[in-house]
C-alpha atoms as a PDB file:
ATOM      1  CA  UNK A   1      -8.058 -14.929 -30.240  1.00  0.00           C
ATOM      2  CA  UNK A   2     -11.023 -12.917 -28.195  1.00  0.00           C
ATOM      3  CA  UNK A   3     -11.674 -15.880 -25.633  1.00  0.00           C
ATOM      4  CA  UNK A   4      -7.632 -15.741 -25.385  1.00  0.00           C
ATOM      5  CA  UNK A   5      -8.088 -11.831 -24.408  1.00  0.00           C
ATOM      6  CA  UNK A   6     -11.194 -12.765 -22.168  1.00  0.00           C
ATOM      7  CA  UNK A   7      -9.015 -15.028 -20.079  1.00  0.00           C
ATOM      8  CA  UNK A   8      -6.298 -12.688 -19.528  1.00  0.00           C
ATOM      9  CA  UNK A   9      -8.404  -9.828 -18.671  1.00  0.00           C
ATOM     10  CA  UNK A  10      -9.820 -12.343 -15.983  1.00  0.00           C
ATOM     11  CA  UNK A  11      -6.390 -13.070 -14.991  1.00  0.00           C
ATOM     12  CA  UNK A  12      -5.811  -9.565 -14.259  1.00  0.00           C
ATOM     13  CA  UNK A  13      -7.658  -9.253 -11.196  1.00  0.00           C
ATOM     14  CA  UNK A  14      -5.011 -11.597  -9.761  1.00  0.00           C
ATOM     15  CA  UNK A  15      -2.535  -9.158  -8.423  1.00  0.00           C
ATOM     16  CA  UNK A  16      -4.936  -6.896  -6.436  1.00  0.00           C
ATOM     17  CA  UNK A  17      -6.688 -10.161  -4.920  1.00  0.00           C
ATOM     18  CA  UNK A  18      -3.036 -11.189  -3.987  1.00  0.00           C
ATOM     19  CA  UNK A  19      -2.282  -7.912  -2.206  1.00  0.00           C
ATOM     20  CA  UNK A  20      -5.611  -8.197  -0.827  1.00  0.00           C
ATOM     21  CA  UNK A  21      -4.478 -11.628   0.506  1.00  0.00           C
ATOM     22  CA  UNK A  22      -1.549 -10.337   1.611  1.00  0.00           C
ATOM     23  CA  UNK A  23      -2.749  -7.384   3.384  1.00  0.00           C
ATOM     24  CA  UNK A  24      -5.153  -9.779   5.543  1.00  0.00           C
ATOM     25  CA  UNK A  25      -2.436 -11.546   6.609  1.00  0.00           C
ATOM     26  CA  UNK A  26      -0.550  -8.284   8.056  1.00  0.00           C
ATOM     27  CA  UNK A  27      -4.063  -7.616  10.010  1.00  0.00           C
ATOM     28  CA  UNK A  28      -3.984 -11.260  11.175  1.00  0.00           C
ATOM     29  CA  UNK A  29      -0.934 -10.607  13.304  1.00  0.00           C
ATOM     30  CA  UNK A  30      -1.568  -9.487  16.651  1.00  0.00           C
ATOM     31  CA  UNK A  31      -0.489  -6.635  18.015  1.00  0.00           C
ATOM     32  CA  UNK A  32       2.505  -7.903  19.465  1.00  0.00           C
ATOM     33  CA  UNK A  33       3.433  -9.491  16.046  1.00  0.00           C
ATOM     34  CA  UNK A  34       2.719  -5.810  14.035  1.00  0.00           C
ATOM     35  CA  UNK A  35       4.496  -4.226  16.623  1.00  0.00           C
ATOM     36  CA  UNK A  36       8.381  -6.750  16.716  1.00  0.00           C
ATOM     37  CA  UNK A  37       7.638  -6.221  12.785  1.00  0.00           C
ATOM     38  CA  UNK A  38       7.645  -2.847  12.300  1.00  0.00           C
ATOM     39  CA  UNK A  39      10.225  -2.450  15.309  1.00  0.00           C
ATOM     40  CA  UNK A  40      12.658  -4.336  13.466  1.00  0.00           C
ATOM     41  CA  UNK A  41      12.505  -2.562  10.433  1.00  0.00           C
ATOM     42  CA  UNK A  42      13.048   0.390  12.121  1.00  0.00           C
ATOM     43  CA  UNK A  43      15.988  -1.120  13.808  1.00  0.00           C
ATOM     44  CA  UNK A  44      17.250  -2.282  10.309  1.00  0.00           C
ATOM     45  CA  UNK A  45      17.137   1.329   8.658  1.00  0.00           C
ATOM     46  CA  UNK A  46      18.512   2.867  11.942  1.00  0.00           C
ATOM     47  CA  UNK A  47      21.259   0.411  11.592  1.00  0.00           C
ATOM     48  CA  UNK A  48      21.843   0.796   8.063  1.00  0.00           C
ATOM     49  CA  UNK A  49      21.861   5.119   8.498  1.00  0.00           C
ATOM     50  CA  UNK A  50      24.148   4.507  10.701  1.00  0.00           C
ATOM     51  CA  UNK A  51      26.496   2.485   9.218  1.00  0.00           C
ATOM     52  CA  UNK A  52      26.075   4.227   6.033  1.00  0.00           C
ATOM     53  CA  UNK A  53      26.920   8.265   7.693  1.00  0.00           C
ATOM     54  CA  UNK A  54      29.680   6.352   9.651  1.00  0.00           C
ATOM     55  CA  UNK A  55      28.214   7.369  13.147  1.00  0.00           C
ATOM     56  CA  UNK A  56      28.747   4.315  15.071  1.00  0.00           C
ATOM     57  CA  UNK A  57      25.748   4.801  17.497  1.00  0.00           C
ATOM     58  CA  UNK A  58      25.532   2.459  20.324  1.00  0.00           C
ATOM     59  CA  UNK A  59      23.054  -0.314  20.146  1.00  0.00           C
ATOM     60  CA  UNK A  60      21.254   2.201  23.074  1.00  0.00           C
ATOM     61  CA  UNK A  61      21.110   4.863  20.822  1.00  0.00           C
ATOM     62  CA  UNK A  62      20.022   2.408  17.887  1.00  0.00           C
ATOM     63  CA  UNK A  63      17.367   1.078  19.530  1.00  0.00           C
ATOM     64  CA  UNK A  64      16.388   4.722  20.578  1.00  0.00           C
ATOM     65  CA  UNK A  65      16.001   5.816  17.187  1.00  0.00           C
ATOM     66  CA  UNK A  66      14.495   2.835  16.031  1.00  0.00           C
ATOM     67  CA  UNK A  67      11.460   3.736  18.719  1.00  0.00           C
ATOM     68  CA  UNK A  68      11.123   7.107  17.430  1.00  0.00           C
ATOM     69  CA  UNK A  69      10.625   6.241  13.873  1.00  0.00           C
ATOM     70  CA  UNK A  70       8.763   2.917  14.195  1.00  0.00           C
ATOM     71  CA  UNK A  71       5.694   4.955  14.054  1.00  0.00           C
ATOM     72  CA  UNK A  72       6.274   6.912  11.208  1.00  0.00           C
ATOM     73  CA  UNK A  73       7.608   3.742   9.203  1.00  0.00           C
ATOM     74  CA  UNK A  74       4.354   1.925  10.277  1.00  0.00           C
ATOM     75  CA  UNK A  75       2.300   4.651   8.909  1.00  0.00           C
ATOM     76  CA  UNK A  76       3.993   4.662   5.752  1.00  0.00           C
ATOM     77  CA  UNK A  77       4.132   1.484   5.243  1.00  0.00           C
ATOM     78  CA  UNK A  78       0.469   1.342   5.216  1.00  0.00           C
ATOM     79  CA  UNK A  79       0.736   4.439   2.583  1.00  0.00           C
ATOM     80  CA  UNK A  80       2.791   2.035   0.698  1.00  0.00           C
ATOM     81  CA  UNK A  81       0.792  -1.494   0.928  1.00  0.00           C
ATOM     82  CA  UNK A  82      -2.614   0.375  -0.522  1.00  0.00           C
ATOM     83  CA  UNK A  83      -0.129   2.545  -3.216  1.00  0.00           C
ATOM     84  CA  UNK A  84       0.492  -1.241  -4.667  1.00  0.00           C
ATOM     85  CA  UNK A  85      -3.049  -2.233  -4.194  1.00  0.00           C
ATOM     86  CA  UNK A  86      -4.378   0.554  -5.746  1.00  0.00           C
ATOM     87  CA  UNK A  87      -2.070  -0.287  -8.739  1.00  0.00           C
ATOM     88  CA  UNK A  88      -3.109  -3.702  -8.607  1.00  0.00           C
ATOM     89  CA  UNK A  89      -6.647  -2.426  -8.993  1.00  0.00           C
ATOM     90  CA  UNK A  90      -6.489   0.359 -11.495  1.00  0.00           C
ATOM     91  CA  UNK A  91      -4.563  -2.337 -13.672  1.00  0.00           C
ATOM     92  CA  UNK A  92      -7.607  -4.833 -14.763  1.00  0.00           C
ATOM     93  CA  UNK A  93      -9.868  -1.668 -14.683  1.00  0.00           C
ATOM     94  CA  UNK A  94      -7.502  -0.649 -17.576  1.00  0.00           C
ATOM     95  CA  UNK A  95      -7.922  -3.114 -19.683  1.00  0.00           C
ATOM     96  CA  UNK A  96     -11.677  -3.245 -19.380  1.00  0.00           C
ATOM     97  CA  UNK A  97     -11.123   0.504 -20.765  1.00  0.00           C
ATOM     98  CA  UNK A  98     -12.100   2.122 -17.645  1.00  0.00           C
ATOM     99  CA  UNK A  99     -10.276   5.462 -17.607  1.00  0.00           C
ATOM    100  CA  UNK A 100     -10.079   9.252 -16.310  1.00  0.00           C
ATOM    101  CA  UNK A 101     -11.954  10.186 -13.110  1.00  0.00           C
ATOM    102  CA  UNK A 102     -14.364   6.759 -13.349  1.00  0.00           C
ATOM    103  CA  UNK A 103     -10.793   4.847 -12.734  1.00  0.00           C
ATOM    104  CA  UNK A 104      -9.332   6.917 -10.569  1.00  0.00           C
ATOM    105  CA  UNK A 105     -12.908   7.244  -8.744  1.00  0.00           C
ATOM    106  CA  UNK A 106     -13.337   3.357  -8.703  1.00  0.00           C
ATOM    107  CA  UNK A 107      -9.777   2.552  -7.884  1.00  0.00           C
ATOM    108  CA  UNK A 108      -9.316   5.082  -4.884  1.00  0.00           C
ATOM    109  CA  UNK A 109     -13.233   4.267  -3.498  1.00  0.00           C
ATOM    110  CA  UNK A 110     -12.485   0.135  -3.561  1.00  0.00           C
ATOM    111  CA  UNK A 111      -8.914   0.789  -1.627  1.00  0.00           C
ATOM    112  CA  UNK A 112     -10.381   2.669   0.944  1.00  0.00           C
ATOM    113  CA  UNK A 113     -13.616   0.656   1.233  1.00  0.00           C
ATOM    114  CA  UNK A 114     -11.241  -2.731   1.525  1.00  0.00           C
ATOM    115  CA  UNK A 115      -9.320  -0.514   4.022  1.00  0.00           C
ATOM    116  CA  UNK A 116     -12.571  -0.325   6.086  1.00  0.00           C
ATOM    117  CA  UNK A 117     -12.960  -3.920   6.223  1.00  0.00           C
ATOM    118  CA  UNK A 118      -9.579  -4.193   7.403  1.00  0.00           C
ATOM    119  CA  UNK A 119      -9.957  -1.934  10.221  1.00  0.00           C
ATOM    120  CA  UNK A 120     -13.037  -4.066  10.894  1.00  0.00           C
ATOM    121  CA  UNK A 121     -10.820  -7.130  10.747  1.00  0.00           C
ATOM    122  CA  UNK A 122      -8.298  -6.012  12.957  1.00  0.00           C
ATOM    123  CA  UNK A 123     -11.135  -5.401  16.087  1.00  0.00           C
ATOM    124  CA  UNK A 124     -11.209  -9.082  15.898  1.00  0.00           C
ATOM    125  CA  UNK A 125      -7.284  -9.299  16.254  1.00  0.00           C
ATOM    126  CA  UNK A 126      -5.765  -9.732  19.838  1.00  0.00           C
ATOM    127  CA  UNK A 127      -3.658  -6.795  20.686  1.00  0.00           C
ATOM    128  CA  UNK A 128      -5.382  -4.599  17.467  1.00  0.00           C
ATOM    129  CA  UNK A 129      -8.460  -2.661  17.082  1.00  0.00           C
ATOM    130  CA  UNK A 130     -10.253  -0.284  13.989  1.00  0.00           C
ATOM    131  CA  UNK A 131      -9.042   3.259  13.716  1.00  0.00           C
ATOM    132  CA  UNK A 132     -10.374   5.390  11.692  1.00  0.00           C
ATOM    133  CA  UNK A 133      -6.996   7.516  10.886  1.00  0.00           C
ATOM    134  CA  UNK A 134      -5.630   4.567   9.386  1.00  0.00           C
ATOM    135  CA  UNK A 135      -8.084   3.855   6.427  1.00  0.00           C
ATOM    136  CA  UNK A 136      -7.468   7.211   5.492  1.00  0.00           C
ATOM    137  CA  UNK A 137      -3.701   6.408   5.620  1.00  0.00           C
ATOM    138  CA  UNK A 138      -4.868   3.749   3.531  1.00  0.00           C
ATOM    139  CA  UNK A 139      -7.050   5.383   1.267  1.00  0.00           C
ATOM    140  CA  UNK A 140      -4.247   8.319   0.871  1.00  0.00           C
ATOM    141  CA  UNK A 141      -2.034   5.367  -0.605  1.00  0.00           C
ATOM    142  CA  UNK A 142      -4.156   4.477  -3.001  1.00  0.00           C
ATOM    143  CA  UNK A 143      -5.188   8.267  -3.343  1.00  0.00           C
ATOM    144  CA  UNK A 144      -1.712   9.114  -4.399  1.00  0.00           C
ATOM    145  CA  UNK A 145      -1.554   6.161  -7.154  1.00  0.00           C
ATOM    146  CA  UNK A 146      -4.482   6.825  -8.571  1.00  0.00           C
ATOM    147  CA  UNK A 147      -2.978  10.669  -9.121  1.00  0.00           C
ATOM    148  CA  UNK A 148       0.507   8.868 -10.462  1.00  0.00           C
ATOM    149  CA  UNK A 149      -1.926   7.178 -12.880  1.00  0.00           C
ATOM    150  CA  UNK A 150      -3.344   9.888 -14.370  1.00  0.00           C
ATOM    151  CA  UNK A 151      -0.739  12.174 -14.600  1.00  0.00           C
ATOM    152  CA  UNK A 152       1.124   9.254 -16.742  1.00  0.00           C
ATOM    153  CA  UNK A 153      -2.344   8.782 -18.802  1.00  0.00           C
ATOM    154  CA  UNK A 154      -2.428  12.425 -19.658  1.00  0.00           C
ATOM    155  CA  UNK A 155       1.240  12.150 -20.729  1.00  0.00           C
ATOM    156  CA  UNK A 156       0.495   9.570 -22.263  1.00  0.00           C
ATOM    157  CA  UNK A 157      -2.090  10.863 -24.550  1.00  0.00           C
ATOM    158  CA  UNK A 158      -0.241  14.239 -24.495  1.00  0.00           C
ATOM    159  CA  UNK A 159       2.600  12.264 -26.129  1.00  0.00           C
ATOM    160  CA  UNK A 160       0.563  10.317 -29.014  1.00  0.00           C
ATOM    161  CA  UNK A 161      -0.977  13.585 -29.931  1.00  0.00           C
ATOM    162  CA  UNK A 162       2.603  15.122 -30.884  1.00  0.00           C
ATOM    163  CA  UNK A 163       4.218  12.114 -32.430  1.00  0.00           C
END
């Protein structure tokens, strides 16, 4: 039964190497490829808002909108990629009984050092280059899971105590 819990504590680091995976492959794209991605996105929710308030905006308009948030949704999906990492991450470092401020320490300091290496990536990328502002985008992804994950441990344990 032990080397059956040894294989799927191994197994755990799956996920996070998967997002990892995944989140090379956005930083592979060029810039032109990031940029029609997150574009049309935008487009989609500006679409859907507007179909869904009943304004019937003109594909002008549409596309306006669409350019004023693309930023914005590109940021936050960013946020979002390293929220998942992160809780990819803190999830093997759980079952190796890793808790309180070591995991959320650990968790939030490997997100935003893989974030560096992104950044680095992407100066190789036609089109993309390193900022800085975006590992801490990053790293305030993973920065908010890592809070979500303690506030549910201490609930946790707040709960067990009373029952």
């Amino acid at each position: 039964m032990k080397s059956y819990k040894k294989y799927i504590k191994l197994l755990s680091f799956l996920p996070a190497i998967f997002m990892m995976c995944i989140i090379f492959s956005f930083s592979s794209q060029t810039g032109e490829e990031s940029g029609s991605l997150s574009y049309g996105i935008s487009w989609h929710l500006v679409q859907a808002a507007d179909k869904l308030t009943g304004s019937s905006l003109s594909q002008k308009e549409i596309h306006t909108w669409a350019e004023k948030i693309e930023h914005p949704i590109r940021k936050l999906a960013h946020m979002s990629e390293y929220f998942v990492f992160a809780l990819t991450v803190t999830f093997p470092l759980w079952l190796y009984r890793i808790r309180g401020w070591k995991l959320f320490l650990i968790t939030v300091l490997f997100c935003a050092a893989f974030a560096a290496t992104d950044e680095f990536h992407q100066s190789f990328v036609g089109g993309r280059g390193p900022a800085v502002k975006d590992v801490f985008i990053d790293a305030f992804g993973a920065f908010l899971c890592a809070c979500l994950v303690q506030v549910i441990a201490k609930f946790r344990i707040k709960n067990r105590r009373t029952a």
